[in-house]
PDB file of N, CA and C in Angstrom:
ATOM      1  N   UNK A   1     -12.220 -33.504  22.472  1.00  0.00           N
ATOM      2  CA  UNK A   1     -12.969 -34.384  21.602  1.00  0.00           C
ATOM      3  C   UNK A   1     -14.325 -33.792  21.250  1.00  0.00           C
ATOM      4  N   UNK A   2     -15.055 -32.862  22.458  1.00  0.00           N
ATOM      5  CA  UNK A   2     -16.586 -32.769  22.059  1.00  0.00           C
ATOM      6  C   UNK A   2     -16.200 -31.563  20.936  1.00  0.00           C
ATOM      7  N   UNK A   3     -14.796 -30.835  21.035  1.00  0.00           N
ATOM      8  CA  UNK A   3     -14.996 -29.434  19.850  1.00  0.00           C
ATOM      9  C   UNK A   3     -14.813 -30.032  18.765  1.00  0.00           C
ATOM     10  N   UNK A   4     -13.843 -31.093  18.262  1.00  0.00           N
ATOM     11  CA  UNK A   4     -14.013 -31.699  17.389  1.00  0.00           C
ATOM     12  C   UNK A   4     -15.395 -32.095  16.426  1.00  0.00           C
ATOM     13  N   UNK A   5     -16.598 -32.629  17.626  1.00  0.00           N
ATOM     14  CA  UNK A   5     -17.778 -33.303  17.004  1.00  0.00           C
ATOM     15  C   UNK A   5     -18.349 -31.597  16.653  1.00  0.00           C
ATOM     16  N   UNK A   6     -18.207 -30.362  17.436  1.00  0.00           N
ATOM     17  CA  UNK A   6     -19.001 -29.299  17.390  1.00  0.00           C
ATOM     18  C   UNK A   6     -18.381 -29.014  15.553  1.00  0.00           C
ATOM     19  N   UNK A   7     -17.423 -28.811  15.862  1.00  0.00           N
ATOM     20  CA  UNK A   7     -16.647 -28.293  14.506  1.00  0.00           C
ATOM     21  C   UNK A   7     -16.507 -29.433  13.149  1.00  0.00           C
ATOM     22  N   UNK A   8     -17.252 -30.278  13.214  1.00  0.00           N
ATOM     23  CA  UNK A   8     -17.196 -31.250  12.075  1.00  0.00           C
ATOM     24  C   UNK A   8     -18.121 -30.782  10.942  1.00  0.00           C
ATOM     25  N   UNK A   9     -18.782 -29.547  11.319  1.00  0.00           N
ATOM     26  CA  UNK A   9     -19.527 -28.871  10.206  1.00  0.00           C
ATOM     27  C   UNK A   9     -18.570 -27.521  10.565  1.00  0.00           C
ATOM     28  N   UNK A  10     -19.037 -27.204   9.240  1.00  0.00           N
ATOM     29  CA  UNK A  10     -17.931 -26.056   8.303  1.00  0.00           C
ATOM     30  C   UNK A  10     -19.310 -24.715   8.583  1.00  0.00           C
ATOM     31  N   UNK A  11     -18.842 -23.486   8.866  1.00  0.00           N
ATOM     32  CA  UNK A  11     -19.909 -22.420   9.119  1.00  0.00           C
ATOM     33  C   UNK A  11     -20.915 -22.710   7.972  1.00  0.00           C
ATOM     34  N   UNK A  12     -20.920 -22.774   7.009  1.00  0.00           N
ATOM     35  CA  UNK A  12     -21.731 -22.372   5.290  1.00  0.00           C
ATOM     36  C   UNK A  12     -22.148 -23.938   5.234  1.00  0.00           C
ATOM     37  N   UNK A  13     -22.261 -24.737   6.269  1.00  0.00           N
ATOM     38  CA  UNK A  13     -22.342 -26.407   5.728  1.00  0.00           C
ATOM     39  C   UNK A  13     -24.141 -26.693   5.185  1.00  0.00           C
ATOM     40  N   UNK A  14     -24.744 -25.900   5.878  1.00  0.00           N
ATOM     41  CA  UNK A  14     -26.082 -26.070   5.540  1.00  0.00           C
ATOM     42  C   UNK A  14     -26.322 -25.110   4.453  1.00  0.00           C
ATOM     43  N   UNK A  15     -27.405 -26.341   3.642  1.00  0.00           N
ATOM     44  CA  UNK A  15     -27.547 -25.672   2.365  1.00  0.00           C
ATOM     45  C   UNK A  15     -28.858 -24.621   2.286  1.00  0.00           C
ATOM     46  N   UNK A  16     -28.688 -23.714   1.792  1.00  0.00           N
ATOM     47  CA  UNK A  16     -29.799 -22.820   1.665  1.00  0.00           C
ATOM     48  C   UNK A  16     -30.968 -22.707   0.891  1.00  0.00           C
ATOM     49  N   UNK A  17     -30.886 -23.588   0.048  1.00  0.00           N
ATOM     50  CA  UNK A  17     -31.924 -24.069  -0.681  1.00  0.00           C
ATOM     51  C   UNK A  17     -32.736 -24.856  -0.459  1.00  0.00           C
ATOM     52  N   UNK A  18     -34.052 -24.869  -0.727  1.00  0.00           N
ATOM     53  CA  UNK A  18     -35.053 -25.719   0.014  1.00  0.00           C
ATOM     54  C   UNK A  18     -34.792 -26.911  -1.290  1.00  0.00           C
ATOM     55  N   UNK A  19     -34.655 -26.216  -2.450  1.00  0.00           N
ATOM     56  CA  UNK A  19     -34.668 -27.753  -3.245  1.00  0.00           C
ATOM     57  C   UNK A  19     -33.469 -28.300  -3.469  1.00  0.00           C
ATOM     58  N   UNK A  20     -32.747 -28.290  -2.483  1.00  0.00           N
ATOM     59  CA  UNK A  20     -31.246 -28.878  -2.542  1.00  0.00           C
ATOM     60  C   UNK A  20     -31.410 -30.428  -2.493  1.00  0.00           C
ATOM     61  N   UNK A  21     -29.940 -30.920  -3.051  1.00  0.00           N
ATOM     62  CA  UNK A  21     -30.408 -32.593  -3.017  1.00  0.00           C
ATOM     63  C   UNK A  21     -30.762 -33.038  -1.678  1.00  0.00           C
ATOM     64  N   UNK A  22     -29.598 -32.208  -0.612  1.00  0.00           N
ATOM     65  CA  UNK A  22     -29.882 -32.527   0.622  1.00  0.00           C
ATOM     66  C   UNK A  22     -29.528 -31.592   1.452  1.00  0.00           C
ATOM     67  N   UNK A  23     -29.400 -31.505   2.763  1.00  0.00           N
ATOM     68  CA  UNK A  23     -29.654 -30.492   3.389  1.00  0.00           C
ATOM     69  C   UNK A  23     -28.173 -29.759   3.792  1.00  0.00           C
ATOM     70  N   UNK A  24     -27.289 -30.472   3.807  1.00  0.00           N
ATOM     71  CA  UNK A  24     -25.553 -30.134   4.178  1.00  0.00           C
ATOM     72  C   UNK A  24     -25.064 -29.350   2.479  1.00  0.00           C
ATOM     73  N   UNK A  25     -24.226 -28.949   2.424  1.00  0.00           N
ATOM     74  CA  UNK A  25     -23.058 -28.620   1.254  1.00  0.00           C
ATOM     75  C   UNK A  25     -22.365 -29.631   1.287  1.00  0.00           C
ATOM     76  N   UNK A  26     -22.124 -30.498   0.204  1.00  0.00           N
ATOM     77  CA  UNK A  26     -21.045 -31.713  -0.257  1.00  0.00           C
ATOM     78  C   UNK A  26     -20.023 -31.067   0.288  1.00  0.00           C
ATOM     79  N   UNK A  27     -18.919 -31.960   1.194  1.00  0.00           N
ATOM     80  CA  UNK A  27     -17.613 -31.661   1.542  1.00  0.00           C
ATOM     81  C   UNK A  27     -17.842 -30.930   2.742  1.00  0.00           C
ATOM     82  N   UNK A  28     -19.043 -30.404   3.428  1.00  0.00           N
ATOM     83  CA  UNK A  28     -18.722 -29.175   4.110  1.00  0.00           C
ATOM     84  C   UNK A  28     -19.065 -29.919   5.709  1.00  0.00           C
ATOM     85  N   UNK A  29     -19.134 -30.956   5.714  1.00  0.00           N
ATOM     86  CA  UNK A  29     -19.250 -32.131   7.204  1.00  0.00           C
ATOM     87  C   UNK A  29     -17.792 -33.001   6.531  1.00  0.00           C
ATOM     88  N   UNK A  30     -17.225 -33.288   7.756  1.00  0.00           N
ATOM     89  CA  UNK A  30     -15.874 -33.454   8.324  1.00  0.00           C
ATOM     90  C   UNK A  30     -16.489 -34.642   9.403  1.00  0.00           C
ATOM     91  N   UNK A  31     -15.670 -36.037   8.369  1.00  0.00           N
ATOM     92  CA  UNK A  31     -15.259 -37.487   9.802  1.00  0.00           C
ATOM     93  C   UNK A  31     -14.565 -36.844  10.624  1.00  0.00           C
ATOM     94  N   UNK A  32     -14.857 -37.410  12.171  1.00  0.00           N
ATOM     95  CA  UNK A  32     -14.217 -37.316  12.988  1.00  0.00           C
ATOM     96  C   UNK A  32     -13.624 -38.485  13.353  1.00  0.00           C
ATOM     97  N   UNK A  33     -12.348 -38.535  13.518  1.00  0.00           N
ATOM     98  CA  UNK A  33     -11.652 -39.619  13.719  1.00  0.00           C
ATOM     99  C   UNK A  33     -10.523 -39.305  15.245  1.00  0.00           C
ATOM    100  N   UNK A  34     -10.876 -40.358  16.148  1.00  0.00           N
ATOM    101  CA  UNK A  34      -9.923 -40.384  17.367  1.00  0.00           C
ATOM    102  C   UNK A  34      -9.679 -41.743  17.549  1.00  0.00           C
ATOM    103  N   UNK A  35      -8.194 -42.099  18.159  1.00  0.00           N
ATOM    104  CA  UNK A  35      -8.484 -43.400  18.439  1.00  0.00           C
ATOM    105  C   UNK A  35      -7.447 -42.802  20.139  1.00  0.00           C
ATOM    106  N   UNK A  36      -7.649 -43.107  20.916  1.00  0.00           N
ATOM    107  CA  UNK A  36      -6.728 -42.831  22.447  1.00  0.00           C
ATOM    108  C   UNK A  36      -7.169 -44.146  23.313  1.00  0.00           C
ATOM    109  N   UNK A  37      -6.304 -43.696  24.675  1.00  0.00           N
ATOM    110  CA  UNK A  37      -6.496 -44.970  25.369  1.00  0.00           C
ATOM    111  C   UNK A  37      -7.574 -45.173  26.510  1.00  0.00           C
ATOM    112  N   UNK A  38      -8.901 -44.202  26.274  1.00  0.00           N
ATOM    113  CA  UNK A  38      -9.742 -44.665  26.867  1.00  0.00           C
ATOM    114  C   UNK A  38     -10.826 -45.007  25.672  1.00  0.00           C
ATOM    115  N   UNK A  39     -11.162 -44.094  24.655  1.00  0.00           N
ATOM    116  CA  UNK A  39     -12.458 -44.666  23.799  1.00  0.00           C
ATOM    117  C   UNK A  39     -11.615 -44.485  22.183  1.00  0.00           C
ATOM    118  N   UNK A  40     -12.441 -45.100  21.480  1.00  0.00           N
ATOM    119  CA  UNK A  40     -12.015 -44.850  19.773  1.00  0.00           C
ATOM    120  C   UNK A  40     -13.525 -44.271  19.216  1.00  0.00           C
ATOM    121  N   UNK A  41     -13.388 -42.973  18.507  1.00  0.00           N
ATOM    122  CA  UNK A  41     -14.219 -42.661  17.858  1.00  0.00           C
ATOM    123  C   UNK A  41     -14.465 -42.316  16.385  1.00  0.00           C
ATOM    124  N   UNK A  42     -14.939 -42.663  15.576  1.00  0.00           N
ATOM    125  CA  UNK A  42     -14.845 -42.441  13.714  1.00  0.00           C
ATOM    126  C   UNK A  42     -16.647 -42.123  13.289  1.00  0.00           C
ATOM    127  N   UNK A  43     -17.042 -41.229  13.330  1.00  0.00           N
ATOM    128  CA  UNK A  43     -17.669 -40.736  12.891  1.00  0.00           C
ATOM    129  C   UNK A  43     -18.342 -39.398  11.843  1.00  0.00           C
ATOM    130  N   UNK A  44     -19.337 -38.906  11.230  1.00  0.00           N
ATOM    131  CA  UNK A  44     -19.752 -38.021  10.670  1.00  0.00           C
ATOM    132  C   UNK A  44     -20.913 -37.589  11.396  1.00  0.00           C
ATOM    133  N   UNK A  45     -20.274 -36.456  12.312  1.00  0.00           N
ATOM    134  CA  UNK A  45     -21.518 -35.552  12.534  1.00  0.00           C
ATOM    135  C   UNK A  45     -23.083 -35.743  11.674  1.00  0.00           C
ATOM    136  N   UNK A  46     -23.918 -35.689  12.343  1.00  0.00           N
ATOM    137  CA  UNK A  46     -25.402 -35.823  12.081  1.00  0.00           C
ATOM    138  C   UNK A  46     -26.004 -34.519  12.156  1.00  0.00           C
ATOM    139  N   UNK A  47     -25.473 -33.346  12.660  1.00  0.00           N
ATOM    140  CA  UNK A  47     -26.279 -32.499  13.245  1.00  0.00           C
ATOM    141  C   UNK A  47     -25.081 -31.124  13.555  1.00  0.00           C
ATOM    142  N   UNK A  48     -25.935 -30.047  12.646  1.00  0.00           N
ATOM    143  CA  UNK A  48     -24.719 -28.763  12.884  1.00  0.00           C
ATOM    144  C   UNK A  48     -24.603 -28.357  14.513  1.00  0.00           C
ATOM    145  N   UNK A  49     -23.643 -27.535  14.379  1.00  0.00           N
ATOM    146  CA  UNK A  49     -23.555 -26.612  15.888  1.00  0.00           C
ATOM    147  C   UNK A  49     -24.725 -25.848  15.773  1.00  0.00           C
ATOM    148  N   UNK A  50     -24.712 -25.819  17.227  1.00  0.00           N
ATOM    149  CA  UNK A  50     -25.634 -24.550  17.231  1.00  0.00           C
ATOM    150  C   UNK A  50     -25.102 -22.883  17.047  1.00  0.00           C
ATOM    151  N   UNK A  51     -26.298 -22.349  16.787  1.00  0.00           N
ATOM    152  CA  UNK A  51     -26.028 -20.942  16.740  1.00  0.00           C
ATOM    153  C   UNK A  51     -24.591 -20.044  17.066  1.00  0.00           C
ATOM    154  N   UNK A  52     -24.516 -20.248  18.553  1.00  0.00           N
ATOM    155  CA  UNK A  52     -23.556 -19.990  19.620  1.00  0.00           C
ATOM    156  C   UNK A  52     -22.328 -20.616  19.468  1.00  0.00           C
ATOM    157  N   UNK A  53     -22.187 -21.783  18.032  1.00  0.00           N
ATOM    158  CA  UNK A  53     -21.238 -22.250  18.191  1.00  0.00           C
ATOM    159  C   UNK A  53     -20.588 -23.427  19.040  1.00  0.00           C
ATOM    160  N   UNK A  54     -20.206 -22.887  20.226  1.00  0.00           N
ATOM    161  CA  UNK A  54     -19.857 -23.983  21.162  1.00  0.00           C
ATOM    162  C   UNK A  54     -20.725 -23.583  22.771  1.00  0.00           C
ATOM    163  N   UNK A  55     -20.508 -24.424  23.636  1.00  0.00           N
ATOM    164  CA  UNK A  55     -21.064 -23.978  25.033  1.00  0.00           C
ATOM    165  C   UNK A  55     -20.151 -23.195  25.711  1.00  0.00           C
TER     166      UNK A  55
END
């Protein structure tokens, strides 16, 4: 589940332009959607991976 939230941004998701509308690439953040039998989760990442990728 946590590689899921790591990987809900796309490598190129941040935009490189300072005068961009906003700071992601349209399309390039990914809902995460789980539903199992201990938690349900549906969200959009807030925040890229880091550098390293994953831990």
């Amino acid at each position: 589940m946590a590689r899921a939230l790591w990987d809900g941004w796309e490598d190129e998701a941040v935009a490189d332009s300072g005068g961009a509308p906003a700071w992601s690439v349209p399309g390039a953040v990914h809902q995460v959607r789980h539903k199992g039998p201990q938690f349900d989760v549906d969200l959009s990442p807030t925040l890229p991976r880091s550098a390293q990728g994953h831990p």
